[in-house]
Protein backbone atom coordinates (compact mmCIF):
# COMPACT_ATOMS: atom_id res chain seq x y z
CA UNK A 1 -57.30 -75.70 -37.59
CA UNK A 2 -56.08 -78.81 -35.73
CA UNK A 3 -57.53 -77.74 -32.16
CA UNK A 4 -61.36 -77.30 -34.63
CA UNK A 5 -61.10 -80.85 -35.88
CA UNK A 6 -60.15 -82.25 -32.48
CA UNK A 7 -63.24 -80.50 -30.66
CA UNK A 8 -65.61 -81.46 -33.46
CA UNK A 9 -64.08 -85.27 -33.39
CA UNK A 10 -65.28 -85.51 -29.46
CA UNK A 11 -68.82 -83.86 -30.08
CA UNK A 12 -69.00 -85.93 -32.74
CA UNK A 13 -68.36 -88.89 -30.78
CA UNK A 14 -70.49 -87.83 -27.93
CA UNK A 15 -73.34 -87.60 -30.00
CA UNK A 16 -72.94 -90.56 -31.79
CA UNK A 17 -72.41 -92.06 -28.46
CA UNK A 18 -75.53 -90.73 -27.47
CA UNK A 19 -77.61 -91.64 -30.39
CA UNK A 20 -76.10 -95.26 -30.05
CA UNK A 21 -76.87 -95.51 -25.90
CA UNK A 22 -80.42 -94.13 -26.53
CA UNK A 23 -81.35 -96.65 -29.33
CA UNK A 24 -80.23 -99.50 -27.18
CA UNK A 25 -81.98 -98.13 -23.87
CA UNK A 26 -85.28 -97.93 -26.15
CA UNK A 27 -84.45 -101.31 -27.05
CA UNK A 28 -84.37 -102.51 -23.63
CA UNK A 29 -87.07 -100.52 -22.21
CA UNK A 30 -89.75 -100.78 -25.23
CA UNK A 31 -88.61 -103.82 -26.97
CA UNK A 32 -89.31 -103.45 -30.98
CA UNK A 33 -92.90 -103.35 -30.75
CA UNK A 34 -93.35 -100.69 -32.85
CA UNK A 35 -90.59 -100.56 -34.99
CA UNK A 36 -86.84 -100.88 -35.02
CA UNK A 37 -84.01 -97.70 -34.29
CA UNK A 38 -81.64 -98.97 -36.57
CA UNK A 39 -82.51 -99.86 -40.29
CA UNK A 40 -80.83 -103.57 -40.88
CA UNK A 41 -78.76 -103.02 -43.63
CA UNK A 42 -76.63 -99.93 -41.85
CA UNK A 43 -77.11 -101.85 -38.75
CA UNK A 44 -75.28 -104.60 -40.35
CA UNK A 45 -73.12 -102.18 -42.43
CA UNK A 46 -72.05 -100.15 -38.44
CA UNK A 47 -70.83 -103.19 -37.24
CA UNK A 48 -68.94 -104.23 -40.11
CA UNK A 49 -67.12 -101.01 -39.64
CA UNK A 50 -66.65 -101.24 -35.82
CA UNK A 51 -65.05 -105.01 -36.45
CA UNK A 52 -62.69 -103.22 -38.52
CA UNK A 53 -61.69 -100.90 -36.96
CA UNK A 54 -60.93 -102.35 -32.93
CA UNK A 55 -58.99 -104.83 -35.39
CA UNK A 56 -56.96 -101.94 -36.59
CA UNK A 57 -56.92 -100.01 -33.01
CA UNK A 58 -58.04 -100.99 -30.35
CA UNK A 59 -59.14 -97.98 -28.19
CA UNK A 60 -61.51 -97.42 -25.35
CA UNK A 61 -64.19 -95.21 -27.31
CA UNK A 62 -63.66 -97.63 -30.20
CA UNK A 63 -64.99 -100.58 -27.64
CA UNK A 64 -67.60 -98.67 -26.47
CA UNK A 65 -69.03 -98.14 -29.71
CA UNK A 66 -68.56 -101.88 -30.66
CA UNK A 67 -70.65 -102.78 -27.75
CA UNK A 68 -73.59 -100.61 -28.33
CA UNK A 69 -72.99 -101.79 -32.43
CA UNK A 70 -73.57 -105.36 -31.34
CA UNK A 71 -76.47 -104.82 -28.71
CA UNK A 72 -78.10 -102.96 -31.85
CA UNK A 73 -77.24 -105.74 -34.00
CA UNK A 74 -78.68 -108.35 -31.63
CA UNK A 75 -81.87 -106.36 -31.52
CA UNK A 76 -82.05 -106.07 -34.72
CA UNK A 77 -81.77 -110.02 -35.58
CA UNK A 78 -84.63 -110.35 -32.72
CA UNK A 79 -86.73 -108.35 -34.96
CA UNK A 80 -86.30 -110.87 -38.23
CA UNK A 81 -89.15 -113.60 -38.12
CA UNK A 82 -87.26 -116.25 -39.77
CA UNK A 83 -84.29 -118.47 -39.25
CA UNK A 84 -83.01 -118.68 -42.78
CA UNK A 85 -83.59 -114.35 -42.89
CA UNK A 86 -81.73 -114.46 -39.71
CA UNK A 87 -78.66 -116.70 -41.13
CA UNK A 88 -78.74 -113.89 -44.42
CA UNK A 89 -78.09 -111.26 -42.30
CA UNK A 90 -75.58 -112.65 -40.03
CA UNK A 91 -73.68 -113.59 -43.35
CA UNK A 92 -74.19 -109.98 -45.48
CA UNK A 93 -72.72 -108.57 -41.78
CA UNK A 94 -69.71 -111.00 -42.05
CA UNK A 95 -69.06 -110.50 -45.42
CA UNK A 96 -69.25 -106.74 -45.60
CA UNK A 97 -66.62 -107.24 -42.36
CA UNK A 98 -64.41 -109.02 -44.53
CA UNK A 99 -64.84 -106.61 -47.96
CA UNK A 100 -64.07 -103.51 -45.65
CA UNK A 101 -61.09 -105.29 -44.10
CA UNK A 102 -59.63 -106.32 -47.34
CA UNK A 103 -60.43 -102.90 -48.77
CA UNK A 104 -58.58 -101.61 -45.83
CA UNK A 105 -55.23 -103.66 -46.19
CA UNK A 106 -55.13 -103.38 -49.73
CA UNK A 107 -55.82 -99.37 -50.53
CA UNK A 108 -54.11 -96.75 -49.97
CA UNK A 109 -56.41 -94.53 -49.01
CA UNK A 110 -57.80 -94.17 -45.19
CA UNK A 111 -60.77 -96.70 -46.43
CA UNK A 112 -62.08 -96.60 -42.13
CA UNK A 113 -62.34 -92.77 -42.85
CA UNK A 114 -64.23 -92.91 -46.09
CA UNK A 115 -66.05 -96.32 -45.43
CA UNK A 116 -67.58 -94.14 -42.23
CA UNK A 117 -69.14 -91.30 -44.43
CA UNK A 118 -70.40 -93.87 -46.74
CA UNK A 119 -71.92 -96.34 -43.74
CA UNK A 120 -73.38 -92.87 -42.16
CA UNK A 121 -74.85 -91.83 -45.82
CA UNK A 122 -76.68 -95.49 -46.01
CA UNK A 123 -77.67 -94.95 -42.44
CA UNK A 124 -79.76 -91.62 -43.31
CA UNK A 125 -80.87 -93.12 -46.20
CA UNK A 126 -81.99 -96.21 -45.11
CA UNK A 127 -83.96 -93.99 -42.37
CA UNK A 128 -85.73 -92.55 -44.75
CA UNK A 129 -86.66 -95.77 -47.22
CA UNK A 130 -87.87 -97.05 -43.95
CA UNK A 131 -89.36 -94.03 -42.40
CA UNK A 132 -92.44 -95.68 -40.98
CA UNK A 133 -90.60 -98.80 -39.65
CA UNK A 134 -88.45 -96.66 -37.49
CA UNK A 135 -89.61 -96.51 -33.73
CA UNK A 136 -91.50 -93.49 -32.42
CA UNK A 137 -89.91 -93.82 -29.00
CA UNK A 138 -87.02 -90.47 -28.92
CA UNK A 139 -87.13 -90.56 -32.48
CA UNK A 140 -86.48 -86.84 -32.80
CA UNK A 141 -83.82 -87.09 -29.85
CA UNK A 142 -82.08 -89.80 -31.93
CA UNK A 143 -82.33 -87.96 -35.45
CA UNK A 144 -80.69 -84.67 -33.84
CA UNK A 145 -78.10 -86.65 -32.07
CA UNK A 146 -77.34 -88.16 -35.58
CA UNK A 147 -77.36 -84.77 -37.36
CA UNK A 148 -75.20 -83.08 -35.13
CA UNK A 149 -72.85 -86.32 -35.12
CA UNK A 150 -73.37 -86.36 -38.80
CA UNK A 151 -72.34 -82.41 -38.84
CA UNK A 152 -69.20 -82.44 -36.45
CA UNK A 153 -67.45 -85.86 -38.47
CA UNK A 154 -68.34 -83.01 -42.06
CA UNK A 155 -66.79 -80.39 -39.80
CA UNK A 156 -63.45 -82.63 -38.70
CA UNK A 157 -62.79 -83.93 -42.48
CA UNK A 158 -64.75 -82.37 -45.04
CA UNK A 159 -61.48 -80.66 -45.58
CA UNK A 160 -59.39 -83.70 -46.52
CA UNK A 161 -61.46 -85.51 -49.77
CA UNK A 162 -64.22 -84.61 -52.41
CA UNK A 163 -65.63 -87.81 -51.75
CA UNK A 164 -66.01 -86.98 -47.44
CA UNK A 165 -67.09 -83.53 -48.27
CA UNK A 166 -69.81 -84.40 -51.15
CA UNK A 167 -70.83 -87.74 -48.98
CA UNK A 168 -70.58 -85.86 -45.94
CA UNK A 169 -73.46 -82.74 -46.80
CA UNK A 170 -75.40 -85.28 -48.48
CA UNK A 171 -75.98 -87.27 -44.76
CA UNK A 172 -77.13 -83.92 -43.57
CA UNK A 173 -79.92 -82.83 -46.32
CA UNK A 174 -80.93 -86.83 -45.65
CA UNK A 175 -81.16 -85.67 -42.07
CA UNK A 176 -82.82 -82.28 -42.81
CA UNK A 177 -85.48 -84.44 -45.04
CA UNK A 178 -85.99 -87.54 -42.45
CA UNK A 179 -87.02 -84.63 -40.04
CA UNK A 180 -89.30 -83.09 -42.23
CA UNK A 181 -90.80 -86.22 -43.39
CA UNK A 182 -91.38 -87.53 -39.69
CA UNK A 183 -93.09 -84.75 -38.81
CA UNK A 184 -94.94 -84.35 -41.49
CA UNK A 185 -96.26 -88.37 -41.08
CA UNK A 186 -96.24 -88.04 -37.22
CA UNK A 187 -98.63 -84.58 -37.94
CA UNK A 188 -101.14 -86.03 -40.56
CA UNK A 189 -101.69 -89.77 -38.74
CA UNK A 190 -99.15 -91.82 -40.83
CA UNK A 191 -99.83 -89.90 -44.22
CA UNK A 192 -96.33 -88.26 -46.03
CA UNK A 193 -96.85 -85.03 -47.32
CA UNK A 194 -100.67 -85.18 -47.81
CA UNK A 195 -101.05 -88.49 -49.90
């Protein structure tokens, strides 16, 4: 059981990796023209979590991830027209930073563990609230990555909580649906299931 949750830990990190590296090579290369690859509010939420958790361990892959986090994050405050919106979001990232810390001193529960299923739930919903704002550049290379990092976390801890395993199939219907619903938008010239 052990040597299953360690493989599907590093595919899960790979893809995530991947998924992360992709959105800020679009970034890069296409700019936001045409939409963002990161919703703000999990965008915000991700880097909370990444703060967090170098603070608790600092490890290479950990690093890596906080990187690509705050090149998303930057991108994503270049894509906010005005100062003052741009101030709110700096401060909703801070203070979720400092919730989730203070959650994580204070519970007794692994709150990095179960804050991640709940960031990666917002993240696939947020994708689909703002389905039409998300960037058409590898968008379907970036929603598999996410479902199959999405499917190897469920894979590694589903076992250990109600809360990881309910939270954690949930992010994968959310997944199932965002694909459906892009291609049923990117098939009928921006119209969602025939409206």
């Amino acid at each position: 059981m052990f040597a299953l949750q360690a493989l599907s830990e590093r595919f899960m990190m790979v893809a995530w990796t991947m998924a992360y590296g992709l959105m800020v090579r679009n970034d890069l290369k296409y700019g936001h023209d045409q939409g963002v690859y990161m919703p703000l509010v999990p965008g915000a939420l991700n880097l909370s979590w990444e703060l967090c958790s170098v603070y608790s361990s600092a490890t290479l892959g950990r690093l890596a991830w906080l990187c690509l986090d705050l090149a998303i994050f930057v991108f994503n405050i270049s894509t906010i027209r005005r100062t003052s919106n741009k101030c709110i979001y700096i401060v909703f990232t801070a203070t979720a930073c400092l919730v989730l810390q203070l959650a994580i001193v204070s519970m007794n529960v692994d709150c990095l563990l179960l804050s991640s299923f709940a960031i990666n739930l917002s993240i696939g919903l947020f994708y689909l609230i703002d389905i039409r704002q998300i960037s058409k550049h590898n968008v379907y290379l970036i929603a598999l990555l996410r479902t199959f990092g999405d499917l190897f976390a469920w894979m590694a801890y589903g076992n250990m909580s109600a809360f990881i395993s309910v939270v954690g199939f949930a992010e994968l219907l959310l997944n199932v649906l965002f694909f459906a619903a892009r291609v049923e938008i990117d098939s009928n010239g921006g119209m969602v299931f025939g409206s």
